[in-house]
Protein backbone atom coordinates (compact mmCIF):
# COMPACT_ATOMS: atom_id res chain seq x y z
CA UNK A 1 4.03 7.52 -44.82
CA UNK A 2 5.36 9.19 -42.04
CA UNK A 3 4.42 7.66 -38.26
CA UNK A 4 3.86 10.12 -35.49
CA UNK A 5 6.13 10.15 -32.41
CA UNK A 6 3.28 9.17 -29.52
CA UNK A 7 1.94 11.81 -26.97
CA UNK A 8 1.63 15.77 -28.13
CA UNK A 9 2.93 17.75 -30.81
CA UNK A 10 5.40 19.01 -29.63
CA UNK A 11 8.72 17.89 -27.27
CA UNK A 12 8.85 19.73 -24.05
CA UNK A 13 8.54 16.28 -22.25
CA UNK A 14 8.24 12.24 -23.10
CA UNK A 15 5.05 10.38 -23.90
CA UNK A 16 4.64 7.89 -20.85
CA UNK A 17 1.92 5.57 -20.69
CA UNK A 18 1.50 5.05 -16.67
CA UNK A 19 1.93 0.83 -17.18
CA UNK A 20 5.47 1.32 -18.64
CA UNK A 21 6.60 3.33 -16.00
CA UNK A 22 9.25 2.23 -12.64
CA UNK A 23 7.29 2.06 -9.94
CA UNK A 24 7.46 5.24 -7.43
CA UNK A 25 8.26 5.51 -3.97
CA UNK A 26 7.74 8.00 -1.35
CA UNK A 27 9.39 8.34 1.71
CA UNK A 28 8.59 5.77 4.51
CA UNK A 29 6.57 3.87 1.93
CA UNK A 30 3.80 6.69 1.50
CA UNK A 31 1.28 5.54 -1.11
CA UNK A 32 0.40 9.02 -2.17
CA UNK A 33 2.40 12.85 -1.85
CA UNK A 34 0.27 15.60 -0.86
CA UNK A 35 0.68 19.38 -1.23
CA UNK A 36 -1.72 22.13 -0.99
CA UNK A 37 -1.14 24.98 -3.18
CA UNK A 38 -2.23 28.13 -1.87
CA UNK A 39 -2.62 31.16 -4.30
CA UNK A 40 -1.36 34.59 -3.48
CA UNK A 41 -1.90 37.02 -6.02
CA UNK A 42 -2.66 40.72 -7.54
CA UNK A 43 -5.06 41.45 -10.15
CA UNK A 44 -4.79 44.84 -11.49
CA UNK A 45 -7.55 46.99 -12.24
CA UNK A 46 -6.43 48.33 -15.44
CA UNK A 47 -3.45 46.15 -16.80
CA UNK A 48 -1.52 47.75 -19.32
CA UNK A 49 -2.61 47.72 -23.32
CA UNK A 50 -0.89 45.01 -25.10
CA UNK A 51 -1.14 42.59 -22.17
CA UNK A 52 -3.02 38.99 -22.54
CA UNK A 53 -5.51 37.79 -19.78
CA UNK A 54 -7.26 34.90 -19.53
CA UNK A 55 -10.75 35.54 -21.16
CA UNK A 56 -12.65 33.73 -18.87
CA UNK A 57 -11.84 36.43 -16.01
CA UNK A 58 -12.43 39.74 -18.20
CA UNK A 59 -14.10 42.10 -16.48
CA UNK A 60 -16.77 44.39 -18.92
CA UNK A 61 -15.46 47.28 -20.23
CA UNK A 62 -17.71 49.95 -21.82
CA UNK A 63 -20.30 52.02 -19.47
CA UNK A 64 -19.06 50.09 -16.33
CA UNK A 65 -15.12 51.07 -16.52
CA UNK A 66 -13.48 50.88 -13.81
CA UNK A 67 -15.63 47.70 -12.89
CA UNK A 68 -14.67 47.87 -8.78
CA UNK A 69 -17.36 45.37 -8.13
CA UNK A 70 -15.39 42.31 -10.01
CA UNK A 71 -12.20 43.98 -9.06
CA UNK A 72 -12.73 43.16 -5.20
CA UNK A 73 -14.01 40.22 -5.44
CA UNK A 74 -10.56 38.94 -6.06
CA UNK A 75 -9.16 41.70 -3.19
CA UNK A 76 -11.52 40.03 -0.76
CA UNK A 77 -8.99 36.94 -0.58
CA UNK A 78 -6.41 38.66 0.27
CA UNK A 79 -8.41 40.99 2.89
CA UNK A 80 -10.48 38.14 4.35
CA UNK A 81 -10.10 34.89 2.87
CA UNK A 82 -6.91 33.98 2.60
CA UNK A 83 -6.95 33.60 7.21
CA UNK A 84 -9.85 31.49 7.18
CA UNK A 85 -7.72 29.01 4.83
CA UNK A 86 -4.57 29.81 6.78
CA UNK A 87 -6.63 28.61 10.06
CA UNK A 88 -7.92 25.45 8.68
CA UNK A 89 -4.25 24.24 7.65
CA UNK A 90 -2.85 25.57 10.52
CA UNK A 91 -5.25 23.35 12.49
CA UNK A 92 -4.39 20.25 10.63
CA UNK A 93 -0.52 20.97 10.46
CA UNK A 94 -0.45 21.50 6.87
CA UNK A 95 2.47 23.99 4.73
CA UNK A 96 1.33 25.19 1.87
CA UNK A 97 3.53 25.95 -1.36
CA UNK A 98 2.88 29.55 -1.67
CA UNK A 99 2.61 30.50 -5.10
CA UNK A 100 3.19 34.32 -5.55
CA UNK A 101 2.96 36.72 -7.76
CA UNK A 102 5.84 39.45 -7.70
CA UNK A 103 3.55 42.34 -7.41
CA UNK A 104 1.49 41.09 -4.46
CA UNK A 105 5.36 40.59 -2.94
CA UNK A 106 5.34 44.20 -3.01
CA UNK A 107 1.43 44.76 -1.93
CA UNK A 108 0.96 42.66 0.35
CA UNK A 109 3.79 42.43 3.13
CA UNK A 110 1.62 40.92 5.87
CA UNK A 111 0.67 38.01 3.84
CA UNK A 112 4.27 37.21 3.13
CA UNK A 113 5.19 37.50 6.82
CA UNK A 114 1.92 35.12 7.40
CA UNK A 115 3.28 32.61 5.19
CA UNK A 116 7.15 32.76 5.86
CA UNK A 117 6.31 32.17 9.98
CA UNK A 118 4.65 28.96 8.97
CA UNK A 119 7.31 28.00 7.42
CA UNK A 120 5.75 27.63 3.71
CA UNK A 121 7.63 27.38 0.25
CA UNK A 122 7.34 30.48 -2.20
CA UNK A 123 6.76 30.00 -5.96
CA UNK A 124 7.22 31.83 -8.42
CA UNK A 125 3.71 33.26 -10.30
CA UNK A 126 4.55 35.69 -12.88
CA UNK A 127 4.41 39.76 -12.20
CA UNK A 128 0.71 40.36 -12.29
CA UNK A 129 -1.86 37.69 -12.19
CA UNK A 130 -3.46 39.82 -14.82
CA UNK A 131 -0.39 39.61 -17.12
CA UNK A 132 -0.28 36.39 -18.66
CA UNK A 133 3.28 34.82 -20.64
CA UNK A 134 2.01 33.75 -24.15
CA UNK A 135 3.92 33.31 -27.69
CA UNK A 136 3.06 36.86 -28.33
CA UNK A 137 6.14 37.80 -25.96
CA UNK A 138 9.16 38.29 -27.32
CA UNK A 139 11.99 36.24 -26.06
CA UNK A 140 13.48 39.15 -23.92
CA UNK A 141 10.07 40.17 -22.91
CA UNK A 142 9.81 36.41 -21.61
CA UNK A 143 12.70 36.31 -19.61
CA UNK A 144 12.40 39.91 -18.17
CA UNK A 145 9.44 38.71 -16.62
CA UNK A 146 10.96 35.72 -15.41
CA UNK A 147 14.27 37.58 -14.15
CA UNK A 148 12.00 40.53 -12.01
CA UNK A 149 9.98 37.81 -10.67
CA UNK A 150 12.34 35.73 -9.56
CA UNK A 151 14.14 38.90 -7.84
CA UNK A 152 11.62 40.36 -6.52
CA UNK A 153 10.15 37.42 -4.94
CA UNK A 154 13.59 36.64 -3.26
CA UNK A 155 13.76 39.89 -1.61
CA UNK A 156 10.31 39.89 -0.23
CA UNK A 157 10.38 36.07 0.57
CA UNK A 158 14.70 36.16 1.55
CA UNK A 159 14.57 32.76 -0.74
CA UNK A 160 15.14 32.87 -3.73
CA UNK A 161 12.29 30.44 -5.60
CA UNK A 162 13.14 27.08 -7.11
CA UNK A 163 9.28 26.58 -8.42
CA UNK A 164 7.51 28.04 -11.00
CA UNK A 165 3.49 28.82 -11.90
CA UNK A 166 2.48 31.09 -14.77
CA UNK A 167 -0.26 33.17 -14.01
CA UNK A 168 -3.06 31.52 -15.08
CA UNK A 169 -0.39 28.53 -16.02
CA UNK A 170 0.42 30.50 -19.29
CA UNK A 171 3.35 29.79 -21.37
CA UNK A 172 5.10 29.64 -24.43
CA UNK A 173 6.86 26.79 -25.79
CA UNK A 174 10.18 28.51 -25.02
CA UNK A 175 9.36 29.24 -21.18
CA UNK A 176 10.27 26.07 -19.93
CA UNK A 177 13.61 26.53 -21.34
CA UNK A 178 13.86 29.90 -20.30
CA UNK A 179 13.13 29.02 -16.28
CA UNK A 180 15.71 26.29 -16.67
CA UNK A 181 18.38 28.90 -17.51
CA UNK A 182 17.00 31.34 -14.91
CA UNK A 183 17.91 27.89 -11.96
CA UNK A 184 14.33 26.92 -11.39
CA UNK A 185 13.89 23.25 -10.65
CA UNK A 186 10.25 22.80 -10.99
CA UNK A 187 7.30 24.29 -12.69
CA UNK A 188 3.49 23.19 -12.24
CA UNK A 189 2.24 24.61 -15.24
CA UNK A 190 0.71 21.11 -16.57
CA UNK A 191 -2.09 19.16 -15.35
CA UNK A 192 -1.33 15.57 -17.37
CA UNK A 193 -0.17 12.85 -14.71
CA UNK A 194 -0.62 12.05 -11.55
CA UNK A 195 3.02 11.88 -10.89
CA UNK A 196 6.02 14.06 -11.28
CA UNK A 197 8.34 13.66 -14.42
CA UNK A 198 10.81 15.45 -15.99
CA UNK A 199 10.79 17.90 -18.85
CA UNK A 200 13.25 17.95 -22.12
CA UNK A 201 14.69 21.44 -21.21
CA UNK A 202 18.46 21.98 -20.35
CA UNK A 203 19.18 21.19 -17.38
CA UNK A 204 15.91 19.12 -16.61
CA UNK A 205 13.03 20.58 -14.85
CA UNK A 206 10.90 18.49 -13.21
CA UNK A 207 6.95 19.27 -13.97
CA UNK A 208 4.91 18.58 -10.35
CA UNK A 209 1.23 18.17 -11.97
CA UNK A 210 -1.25 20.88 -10.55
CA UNK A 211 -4.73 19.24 -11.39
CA UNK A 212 -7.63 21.37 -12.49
CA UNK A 213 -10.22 18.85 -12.14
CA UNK A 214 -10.79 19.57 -8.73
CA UNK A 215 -9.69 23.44 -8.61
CA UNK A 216 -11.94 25.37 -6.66
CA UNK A 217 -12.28 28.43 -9.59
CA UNK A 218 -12.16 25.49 -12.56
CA UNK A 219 -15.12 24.07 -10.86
CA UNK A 220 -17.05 26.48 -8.62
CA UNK A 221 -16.33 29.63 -10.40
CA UNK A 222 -16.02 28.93 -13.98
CA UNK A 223 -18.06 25.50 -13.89
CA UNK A 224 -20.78 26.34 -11.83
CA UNK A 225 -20.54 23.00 -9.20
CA UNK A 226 -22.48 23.53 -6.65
CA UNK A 227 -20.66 24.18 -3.46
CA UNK A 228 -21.55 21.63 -1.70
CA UNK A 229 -20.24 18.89 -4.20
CA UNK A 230 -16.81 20.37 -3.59
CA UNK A 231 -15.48 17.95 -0.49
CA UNK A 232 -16.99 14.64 -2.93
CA UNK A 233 -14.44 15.98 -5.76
CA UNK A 234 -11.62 16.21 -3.51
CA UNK A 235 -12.55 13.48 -1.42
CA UNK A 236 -13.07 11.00 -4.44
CA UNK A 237 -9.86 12.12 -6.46
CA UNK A 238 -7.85 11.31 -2.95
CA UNK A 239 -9.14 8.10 -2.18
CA UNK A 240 -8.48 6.68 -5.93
CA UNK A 241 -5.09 7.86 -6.10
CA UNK A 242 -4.67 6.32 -2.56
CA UNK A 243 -5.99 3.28 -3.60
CA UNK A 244 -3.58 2.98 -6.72
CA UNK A 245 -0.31 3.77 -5.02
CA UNK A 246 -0.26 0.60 -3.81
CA UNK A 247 1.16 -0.32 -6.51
CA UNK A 248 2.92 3.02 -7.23
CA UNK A 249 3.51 6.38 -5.76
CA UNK A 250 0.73 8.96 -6.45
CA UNK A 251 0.37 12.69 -6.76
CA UNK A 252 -2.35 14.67 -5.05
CA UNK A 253 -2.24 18.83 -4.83
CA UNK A 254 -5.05 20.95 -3.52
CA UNK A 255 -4.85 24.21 -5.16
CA UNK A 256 -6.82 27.03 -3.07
CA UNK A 257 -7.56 30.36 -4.19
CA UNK A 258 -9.04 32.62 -1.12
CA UNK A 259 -10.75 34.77 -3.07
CA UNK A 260 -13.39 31.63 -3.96
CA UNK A 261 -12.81 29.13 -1.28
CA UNK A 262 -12.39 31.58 1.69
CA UNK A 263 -15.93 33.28 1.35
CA UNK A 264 -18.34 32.66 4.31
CA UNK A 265 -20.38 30.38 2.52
CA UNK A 266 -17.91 27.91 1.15
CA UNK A 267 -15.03 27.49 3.83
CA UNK A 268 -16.87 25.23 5.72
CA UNK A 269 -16.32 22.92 2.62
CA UNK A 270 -12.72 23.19 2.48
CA UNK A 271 -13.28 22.11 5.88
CA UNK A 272 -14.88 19.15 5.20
CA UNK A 273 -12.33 18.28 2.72
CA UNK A 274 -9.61 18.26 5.02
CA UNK A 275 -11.36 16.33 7.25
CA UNK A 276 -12.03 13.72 5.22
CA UNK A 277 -8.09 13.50 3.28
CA UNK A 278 -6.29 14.37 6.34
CA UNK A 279 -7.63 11.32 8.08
CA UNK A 280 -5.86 8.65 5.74
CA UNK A 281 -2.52 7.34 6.92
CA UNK A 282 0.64 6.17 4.51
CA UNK A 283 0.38 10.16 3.40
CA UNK A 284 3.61 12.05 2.68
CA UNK A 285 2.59 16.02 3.57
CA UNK A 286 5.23 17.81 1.42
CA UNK A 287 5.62 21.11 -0.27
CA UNK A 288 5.60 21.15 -3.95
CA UNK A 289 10.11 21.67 -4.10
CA UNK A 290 9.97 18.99 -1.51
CA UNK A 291 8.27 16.49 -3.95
CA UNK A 292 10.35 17.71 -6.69
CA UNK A 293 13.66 16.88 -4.77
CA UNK A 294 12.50 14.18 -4.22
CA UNK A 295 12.06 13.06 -7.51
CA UNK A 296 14.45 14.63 -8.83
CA UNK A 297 17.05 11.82 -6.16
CA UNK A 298 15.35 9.14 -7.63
CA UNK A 299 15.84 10.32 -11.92
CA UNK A 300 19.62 11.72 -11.65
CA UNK A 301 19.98 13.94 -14.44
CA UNK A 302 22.77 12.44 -17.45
């Protein structure tokens, strides 16, 4: 009888139960790392036959083609929402890792310029966030995408990314692989620890976990929490992992997508949330490369 290896099927990084592990420090002795990521992106209206979506965000088809209503609701981020989010971490001093598609590089200028004179980090996020990377890609159709992303979002940005987020976090088994031999360091494609570690991919990336359980679409657009529960669910995830880095060094990121958490009627919980995590000392505020830098000092590659 054959015994399984622990963890997943599959080898893209190490089963590690958390009581095994070294413990992890932050700088100045910070129990936890925090990073917002903020999500800037263009959904197309029509995206090209052949290309994979995520199914929870199809539009109809049929009788109400082109469906402009569900369209702008995502536009309205970038027209309105994404400045009442830029306010509220302006106000408490926060940067933001900026995760980007390549096609809103081109779209959406100002936004860029918004982000860049706040000093944020750009990520990489696929072409189109309505263009997902899945197995049914061909290798050179994977790392096309990769290569015009990556270029495109270094001359709109004039850095050239070191962090990676599928649209939608979509990948194949071979993308991994594929951004390490493209020079990315990092990708946050996988929400399964509540600290960085590194992947099996040549050289090493290092995966910086971008939760879902406290999303704002996962849980007030596809889940259906009400709004108001939303500064509880970020408040209670912070304080745990507060409480256990103690012991060890924690991971918290705050994704934000201003086309949900910048309408009129739920900023003034994103407000609240801030409040209430921003108020905690022993805190390291850091940008999702910064993390992975870090990280990446303390597990040398071989």
């Amino acid at each position: 009888m054959t015994i399984p290896a622990p963890g997943m099927d599959h080898d893209l990084y190490r089963y590690s139960p958390l009581p095994e592990r070294p413990v992890l420090k932050w700088p100045s002795g910070a129990r936890v790392a925090s990073w917002v990521l903020l999500h800037l992106e263009y959904w197309e209206l029509e995206p090209p036959e052949g290309t994979h979506r995520d199914t929870r965000f199809q539009g109809s088809r049929g009788d109400y083609f082109p469906e402009y209503r569900y369209f702008t609701q995502r536009e309205y981020g970038n027209r309105i929402g994404i400045f009442r989010i830029l306010d509220l971490l302006d106000k408490h001093g926060l940067k933001a890792t900026v995760a980007v598609n390549a096609s809103a590089c081109d779209r959406y200028p100002n936004l860029i310029e918004e982000c860049a004179q706040r000093g944020y980090e750009f990520a990489a996020h696929g072409e189109y966030q309505s263009r997902m990377i899945t197995s049914n890609m061909s290798e050179a159709e994977e790392r096309r995408t990769i290569d015009v992303t990556t270029t495109t979002v270094e001359a709109a940005t004039g850095t050239r990314p070191t962090g990676w987020l599928g649209p939608d976090s979509g990948e194949s088994p071979n993308t991994p692989q594929y951004l390490a031999d493209a020079g990315y360091d990092y990708l946050m494609d996988w929400p399964n620890d509540d600290q960085p570690y590194l992947m099996t991919t040549r050289p090493n990336l290092v995966s910086v976990p971008n939760q879902m359980e406290w999303d704002d679409v996962q849980n007030l657009w596809v889940r259906h929490v009400p709004n108001s529960r939303y500064p509880s669910l970020v408040g209670n995830a912070f304080r745990t992992l507060h409480a256990e880095g103690k012991e060890s060094g924690r991971l918290f990121g705050l994704s934000l997508h201003p086309w949900v958490i910048g309408q009129p009627h739920r900023i003034k919980f994103l407000a609240q949330a801030l409040e209430d995590i921003c108020a905690y000392d022993e805190v390291w505020q850091a940008t999702a490369g910064e993390i992975s830098q870090h990280y990446r000092s303390l597990n040398p590659q071989p």
